[in-house]
Protein backbone atom coordinates (compact mmCIF):
# COMPACT_ATOMS: atom_id res chain seq x y z
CA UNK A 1 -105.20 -128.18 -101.56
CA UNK A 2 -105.51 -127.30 -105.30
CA UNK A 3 -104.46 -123.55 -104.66
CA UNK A 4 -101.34 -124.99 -103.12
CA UNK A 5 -100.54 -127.77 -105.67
CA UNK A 6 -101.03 -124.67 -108.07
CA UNK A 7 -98.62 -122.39 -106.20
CA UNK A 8 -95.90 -124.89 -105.93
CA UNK A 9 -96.27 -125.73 -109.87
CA UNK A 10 -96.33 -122.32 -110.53
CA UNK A 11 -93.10 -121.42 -108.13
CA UNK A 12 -91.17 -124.74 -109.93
CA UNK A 13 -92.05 -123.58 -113.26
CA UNK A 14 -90.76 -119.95 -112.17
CA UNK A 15 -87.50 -121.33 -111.03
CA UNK A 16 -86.81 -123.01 -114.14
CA UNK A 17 -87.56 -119.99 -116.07
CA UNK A 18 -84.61 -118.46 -114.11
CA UNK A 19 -82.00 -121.08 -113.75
CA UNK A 20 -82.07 -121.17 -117.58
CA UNK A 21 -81.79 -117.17 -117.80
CA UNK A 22 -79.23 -117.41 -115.59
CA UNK A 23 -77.62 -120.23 -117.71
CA UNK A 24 -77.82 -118.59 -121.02
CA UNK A 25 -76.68 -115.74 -118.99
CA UNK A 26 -72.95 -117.71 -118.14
CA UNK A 27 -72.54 -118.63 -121.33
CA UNK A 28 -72.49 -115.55 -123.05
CA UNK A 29 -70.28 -113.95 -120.47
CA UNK A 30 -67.71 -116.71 -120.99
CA UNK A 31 -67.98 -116.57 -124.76
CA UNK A 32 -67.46 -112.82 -124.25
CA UNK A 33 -64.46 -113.84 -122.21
CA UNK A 34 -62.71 -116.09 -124.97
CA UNK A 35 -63.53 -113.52 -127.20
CA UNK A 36 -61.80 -110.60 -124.92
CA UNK A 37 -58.81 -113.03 -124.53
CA UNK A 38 -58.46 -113.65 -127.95
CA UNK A 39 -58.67 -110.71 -129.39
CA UNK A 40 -57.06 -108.49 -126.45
CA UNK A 41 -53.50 -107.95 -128.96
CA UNK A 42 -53.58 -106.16 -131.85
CA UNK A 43 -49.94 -106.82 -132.99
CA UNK A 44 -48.39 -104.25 -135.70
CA UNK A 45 -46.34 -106.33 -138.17
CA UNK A 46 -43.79 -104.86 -140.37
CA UNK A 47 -41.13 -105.58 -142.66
CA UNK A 48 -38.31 -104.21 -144.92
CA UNK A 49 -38.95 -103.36 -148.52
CA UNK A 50 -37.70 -106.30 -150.96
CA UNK A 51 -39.35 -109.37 -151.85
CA UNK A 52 -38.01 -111.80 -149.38
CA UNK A 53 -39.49 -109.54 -146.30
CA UNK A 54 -42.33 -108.95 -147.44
CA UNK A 55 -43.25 -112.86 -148.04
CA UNK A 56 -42.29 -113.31 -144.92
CA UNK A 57 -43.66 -110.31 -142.76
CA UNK A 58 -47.41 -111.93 -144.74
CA UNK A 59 -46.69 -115.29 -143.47
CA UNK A 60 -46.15 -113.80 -139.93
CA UNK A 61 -49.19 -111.39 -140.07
CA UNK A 62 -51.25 -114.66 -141.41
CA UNK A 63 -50.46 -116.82 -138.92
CA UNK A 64 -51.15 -114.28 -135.79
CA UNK A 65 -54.54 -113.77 -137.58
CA UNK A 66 -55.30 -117.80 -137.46
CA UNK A 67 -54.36 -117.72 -133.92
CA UNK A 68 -57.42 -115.16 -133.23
CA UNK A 69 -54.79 -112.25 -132.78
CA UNK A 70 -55.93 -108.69 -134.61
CA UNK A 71 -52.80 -107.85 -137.18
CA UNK A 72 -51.96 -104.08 -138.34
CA UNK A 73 -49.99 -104.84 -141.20
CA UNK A 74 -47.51 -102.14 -141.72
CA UNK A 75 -45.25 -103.35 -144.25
CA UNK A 76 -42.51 -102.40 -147.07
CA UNK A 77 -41.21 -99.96 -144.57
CA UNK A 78 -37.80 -99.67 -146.10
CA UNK A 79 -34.22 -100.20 -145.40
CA UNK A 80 -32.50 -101.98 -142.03
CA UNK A 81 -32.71 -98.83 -140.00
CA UNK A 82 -36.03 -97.70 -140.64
CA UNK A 83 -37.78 -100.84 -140.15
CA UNK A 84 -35.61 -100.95 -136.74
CA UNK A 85 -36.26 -97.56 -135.49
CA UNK A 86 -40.18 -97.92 -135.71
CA UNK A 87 -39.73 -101.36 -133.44
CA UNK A 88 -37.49 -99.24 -130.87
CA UNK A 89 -40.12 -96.61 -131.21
CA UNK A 90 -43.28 -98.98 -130.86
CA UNK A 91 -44.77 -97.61 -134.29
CA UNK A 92 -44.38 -101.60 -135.31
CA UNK A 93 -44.09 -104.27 -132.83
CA UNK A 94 -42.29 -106.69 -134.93
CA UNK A 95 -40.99 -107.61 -138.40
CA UNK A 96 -38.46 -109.86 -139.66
CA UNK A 97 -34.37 -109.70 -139.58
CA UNK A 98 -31.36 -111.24 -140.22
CA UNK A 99 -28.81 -112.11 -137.33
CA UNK A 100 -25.53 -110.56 -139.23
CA UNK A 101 -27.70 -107.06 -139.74
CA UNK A 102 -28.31 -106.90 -135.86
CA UNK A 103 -24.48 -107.79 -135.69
CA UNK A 104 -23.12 -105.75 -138.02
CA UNK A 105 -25.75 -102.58 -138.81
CA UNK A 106 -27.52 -102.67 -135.63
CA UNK A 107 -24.74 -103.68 -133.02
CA UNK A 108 -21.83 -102.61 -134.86
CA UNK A 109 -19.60 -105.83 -133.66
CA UNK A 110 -16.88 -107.07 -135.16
CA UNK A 111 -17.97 -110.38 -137.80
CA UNK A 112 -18.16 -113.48 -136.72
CA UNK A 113 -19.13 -116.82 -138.42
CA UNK A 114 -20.06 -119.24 -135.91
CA UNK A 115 -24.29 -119.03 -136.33
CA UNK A 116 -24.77 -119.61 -132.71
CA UNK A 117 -22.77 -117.27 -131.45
CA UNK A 118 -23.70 -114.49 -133.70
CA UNK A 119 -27.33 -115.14 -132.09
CA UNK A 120 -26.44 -115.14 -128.64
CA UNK A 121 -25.01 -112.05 -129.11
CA UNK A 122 -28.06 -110.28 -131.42
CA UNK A 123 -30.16 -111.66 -128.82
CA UNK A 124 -28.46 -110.43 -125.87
CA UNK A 125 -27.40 -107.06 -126.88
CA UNK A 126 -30.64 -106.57 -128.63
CA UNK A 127 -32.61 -107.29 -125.00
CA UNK A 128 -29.89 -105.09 -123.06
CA UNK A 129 -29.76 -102.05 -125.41
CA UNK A 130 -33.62 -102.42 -126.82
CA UNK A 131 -35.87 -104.44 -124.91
CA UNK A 132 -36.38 -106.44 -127.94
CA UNK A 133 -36.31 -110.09 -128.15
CA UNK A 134 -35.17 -112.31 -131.06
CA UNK A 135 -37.43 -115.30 -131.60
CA UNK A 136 -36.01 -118.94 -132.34
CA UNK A 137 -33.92 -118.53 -135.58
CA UNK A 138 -35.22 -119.94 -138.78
CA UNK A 139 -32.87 -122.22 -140.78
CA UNK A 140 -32.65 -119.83 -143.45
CA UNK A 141 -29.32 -118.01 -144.11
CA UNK A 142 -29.58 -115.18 -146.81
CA UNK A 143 -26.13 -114.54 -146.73
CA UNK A 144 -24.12 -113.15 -149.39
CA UNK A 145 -22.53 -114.97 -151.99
CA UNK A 146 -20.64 -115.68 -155.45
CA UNK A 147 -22.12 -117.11 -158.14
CA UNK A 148 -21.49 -118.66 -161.76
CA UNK A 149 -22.80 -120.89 -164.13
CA UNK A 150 -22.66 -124.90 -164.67
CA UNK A 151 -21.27 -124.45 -167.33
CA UNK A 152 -18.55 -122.64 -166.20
CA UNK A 153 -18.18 -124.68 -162.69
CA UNK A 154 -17.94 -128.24 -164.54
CA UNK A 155 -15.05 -126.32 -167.23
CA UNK A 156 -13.10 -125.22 -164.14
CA UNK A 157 -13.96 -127.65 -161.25
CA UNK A 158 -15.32 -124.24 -159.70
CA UNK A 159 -17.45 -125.03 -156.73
CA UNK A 160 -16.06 -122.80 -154.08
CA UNK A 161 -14.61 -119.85 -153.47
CA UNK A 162 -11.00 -120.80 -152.54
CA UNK A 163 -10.67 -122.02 -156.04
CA UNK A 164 -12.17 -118.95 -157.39
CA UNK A 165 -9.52 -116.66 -155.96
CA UNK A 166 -7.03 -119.11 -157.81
CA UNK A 167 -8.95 -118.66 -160.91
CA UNK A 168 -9.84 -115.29 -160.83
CA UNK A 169 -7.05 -114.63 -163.69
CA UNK A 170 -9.15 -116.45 -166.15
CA UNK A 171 -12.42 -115.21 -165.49
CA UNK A 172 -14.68 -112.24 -165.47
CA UNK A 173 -16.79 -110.93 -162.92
CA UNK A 174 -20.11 -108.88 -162.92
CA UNK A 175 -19.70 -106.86 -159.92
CA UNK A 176 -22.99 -104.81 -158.32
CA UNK A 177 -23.01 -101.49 -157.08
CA UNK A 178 -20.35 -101.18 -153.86
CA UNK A 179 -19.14 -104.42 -153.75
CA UNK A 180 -15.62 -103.45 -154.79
CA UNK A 181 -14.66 -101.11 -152.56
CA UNK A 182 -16.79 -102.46 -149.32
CA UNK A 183 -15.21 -104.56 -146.61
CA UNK A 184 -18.09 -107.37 -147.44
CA UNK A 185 -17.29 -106.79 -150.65
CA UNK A 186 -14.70 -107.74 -152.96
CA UNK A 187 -12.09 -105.95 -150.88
CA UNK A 188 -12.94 -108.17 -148.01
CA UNK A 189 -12.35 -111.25 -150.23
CA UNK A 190 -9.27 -110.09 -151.37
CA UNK A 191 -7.49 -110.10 -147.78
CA UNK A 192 -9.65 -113.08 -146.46
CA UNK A 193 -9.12 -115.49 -149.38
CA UNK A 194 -6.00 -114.04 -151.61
CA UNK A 195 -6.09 -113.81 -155.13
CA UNK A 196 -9.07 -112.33 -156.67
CA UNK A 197 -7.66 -110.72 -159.40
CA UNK A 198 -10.32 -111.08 -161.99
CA UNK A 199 -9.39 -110.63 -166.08
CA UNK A 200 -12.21 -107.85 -166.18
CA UNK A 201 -14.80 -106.17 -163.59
CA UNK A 202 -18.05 -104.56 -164.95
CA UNK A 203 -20.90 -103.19 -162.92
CA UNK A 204 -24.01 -104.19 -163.28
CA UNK A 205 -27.59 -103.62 -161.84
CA UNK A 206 -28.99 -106.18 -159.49
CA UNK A 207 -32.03 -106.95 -161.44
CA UNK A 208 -29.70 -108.39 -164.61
CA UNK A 209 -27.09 -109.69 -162.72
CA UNK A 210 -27.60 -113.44 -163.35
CA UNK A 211 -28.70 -113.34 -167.20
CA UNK A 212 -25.14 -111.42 -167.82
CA UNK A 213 -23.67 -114.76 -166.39
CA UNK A 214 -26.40 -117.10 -168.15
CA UNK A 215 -25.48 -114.97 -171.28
CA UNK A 216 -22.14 -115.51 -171.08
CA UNK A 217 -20.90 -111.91 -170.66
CA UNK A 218 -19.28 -113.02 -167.71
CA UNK A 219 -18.68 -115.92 -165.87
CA UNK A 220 -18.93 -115.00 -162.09
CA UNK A 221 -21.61 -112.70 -160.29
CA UNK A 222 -22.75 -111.40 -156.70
CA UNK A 223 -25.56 -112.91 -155.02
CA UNK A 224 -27.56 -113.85 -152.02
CA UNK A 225 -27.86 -117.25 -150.82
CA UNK A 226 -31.44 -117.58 -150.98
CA UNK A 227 -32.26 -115.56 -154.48
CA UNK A 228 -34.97 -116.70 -156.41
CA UNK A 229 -32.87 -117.52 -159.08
CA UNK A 230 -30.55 -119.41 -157.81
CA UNK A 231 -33.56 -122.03 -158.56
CA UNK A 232 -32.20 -122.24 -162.10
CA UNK A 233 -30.29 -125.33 -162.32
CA UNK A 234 -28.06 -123.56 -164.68
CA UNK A 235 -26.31 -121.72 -161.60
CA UNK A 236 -24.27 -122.71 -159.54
CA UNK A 237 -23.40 -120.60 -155.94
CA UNK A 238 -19.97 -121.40 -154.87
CA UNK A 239 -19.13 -122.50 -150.79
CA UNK A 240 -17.66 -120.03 -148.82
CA UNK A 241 -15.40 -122.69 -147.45
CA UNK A 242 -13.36 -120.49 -145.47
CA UNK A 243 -16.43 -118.75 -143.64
CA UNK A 244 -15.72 -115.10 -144.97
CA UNK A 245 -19.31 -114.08 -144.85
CA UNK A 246 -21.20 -114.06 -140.98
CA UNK A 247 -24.13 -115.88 -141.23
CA UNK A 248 -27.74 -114.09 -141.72
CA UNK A 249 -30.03 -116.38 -140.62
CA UNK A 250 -33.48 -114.50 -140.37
CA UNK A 251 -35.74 -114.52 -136.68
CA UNK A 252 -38.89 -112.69 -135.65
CA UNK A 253 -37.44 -109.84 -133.71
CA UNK A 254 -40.66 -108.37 -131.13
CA UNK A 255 -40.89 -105.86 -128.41
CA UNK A 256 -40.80 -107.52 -125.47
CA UNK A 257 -43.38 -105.89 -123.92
CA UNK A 258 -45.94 -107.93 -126.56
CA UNK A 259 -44.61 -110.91 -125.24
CA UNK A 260 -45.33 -109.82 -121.60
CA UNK A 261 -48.95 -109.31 -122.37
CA UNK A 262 -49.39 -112.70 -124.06
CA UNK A 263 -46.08 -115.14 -123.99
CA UNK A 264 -48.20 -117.09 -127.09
CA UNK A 265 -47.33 -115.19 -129.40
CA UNK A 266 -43.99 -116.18 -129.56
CA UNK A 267 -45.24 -119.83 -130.48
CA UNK A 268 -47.46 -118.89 -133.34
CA UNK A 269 -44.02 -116.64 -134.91
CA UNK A 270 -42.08 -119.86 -134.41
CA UNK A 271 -43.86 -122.36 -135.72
CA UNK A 272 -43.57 -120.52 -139.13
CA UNK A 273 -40.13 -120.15 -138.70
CA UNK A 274 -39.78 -124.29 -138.70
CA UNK A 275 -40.90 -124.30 -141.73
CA UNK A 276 -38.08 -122.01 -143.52
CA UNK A 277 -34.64 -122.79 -144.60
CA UNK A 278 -32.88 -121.50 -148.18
CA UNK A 279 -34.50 -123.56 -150.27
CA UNK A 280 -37.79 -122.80 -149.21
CA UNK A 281 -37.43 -119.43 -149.54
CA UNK A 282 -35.67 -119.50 -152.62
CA UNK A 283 -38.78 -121.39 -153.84
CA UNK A 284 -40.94 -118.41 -152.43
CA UNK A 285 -38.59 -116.00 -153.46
CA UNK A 286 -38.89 -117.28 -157.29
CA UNK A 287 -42.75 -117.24 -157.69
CA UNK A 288 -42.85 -113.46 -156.79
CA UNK A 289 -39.52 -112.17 -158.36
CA UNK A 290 -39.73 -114.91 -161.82
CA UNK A 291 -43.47 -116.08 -162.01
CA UNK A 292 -44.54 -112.41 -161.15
CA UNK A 293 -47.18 -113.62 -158.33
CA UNK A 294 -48.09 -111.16 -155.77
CA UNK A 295 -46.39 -112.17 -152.62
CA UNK A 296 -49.76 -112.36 -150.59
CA UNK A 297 -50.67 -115.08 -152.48
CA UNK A 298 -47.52 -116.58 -152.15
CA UNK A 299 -47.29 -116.44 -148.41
CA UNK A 300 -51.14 -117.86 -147.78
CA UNK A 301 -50.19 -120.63 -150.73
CA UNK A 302 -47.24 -121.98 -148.69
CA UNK A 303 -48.75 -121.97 -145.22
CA UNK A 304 -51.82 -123.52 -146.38
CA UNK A 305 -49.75 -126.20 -147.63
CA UNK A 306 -47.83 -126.42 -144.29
CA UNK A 307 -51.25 -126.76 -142.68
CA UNK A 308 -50.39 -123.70 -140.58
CA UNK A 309 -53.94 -121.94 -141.65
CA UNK A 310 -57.06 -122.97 -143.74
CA UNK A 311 -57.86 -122.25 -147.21
């Protein structure tokens, strides 16, 4: 009777010792699981080579990397057409762009200015021609634009562009490489909006644009609608009441086939983009371009803030 009491302790005691192997052995393989599943992307983010992209191209790449996705950063690729051939070619598999590029640059269709419609038709053509998919749109519009001082807008009443082209007589405009003779350009203002005969035209590089106005070597300058310095409460950017300008409102654009392989991505990309409209990123814009910060920092800062990663 002992020997047998003894061989059924020992044969309990035994089949402990295994269930809690095989225990420790199920949770391992399912923490290996979670760890397969989140980390089975590795997601190639790029972006085009001025400030603006590359803020937001970090922001992107930082918020895949919270989300337990692997990032290849592979940004300050360059201009429109480079940054969209590597997407088409898989050598990035997304970056950041603006819904009148893909229209004009990437499409080649004729302008339009209604925003939603200029998306449909990015996003369709873009899927058709590309197998690329444009993300929900951000409320940021970095459109072109005219600019001048307060000073000069409370003289002249001057707070859109209609009124410019009346004024143009009286006033003198620092122009920026191209702009006269494109289509977008001054050209294109002259048969949308009439008028536009300035008292003087001088070019002028991008970078010094805005002090020629705030110096008062001019009164009216080209700009973009979400510039950094357009901050300065000393400028002033006119409407473009009669809509010559399509919209540019900027969207994750990703291969498709990413999406395919994890549809959660898109949700992490659009989340940031909820947080962005021209003021924000004129704010962003303005600590890299005026306060000199690198725009890493910049990027982590503001989503940090947002609560869309930890410190």
């Amino acid at each position: 009777m002992k020997k047998r009491s003894l061989l059924i302790a020992f044969m309990t005691l035994l089949l402990v010792i295994l269930s809690a192997c095989g225990n420790n052995s199920t949770t391992e393989n399912s923490d290996a699981g979670n760890d397969d599943k989140k980390d089975k992307l590795t997601i190639k983010v790029g972006s085009k080579n001025f400030t603006e992209s590359l803020i937001l191209g970090e922001m992107y790449s930082l918020a895949l990397e919270n989300a337990g996705y692997k990032v290849e950063r592979k940004l300050n690729l360059g201009g429109t057409m480079v940054a969209h051939e590597s997407l088409k070619s898989g050598q990035i598999d997304m970056y950041p762009e603006y819904t009148g590029t893909g229209l004009l640059n990437i499409l080649e269709e004729e302008p339009k200015t209604d925003p939603q419609e200029v998306y449909d038709i990015v996003s369709k053509g873009y899927k058709e021609k590309f197998n690329l998919v444009w993300l929900e749109p951000t409320n940021a519009n970095d459109s072109q634009g005219l600019v001048t001082t307060r000073k000069v807008a409370e003289k002249y009443d001057l707070y859109t562009i209609s009124k410019l082209a009346e004024l143009a007589p009286e006033l003198r405009l620092a122009a920026v490489p191209e702009f006269e003779e494109r289509e977008d350009g001054l050209k294109g203002l002259k048969a949308h909006y009439g008028g536009m005969d300035f008292k003087s035209i001088e070019l002028y590089d991008y970078g010094i644009k805005y002090r020629v106005i705030l110096n008062d070597e001019a009164d009216v300058t080209v700009g973009f609608t979400t510039d950094g310095d357009l901050t300065n409460k000393d400028l002033v950017l006119l409407e473009d009441d009669k809509n010559f300008w399509p919209p540019y409102y900027v969207a994750p654009v990703i291969r498709n086939e990413i999406l395919e392989q994890d549809p959660a991505v898109a949700d992490v990309l659009n989340n940031v983009s909820k947080l962005l409209n021209d003021e924000v990123l004129q704010g962003l814009n303005a600590e890299v371009d005026i306060n000199k910060r690198e725009y890493a920092e910049v990027a982590k800062e503001f989503l940090v803030e947002q609560g869309i990663i930890k410190e």
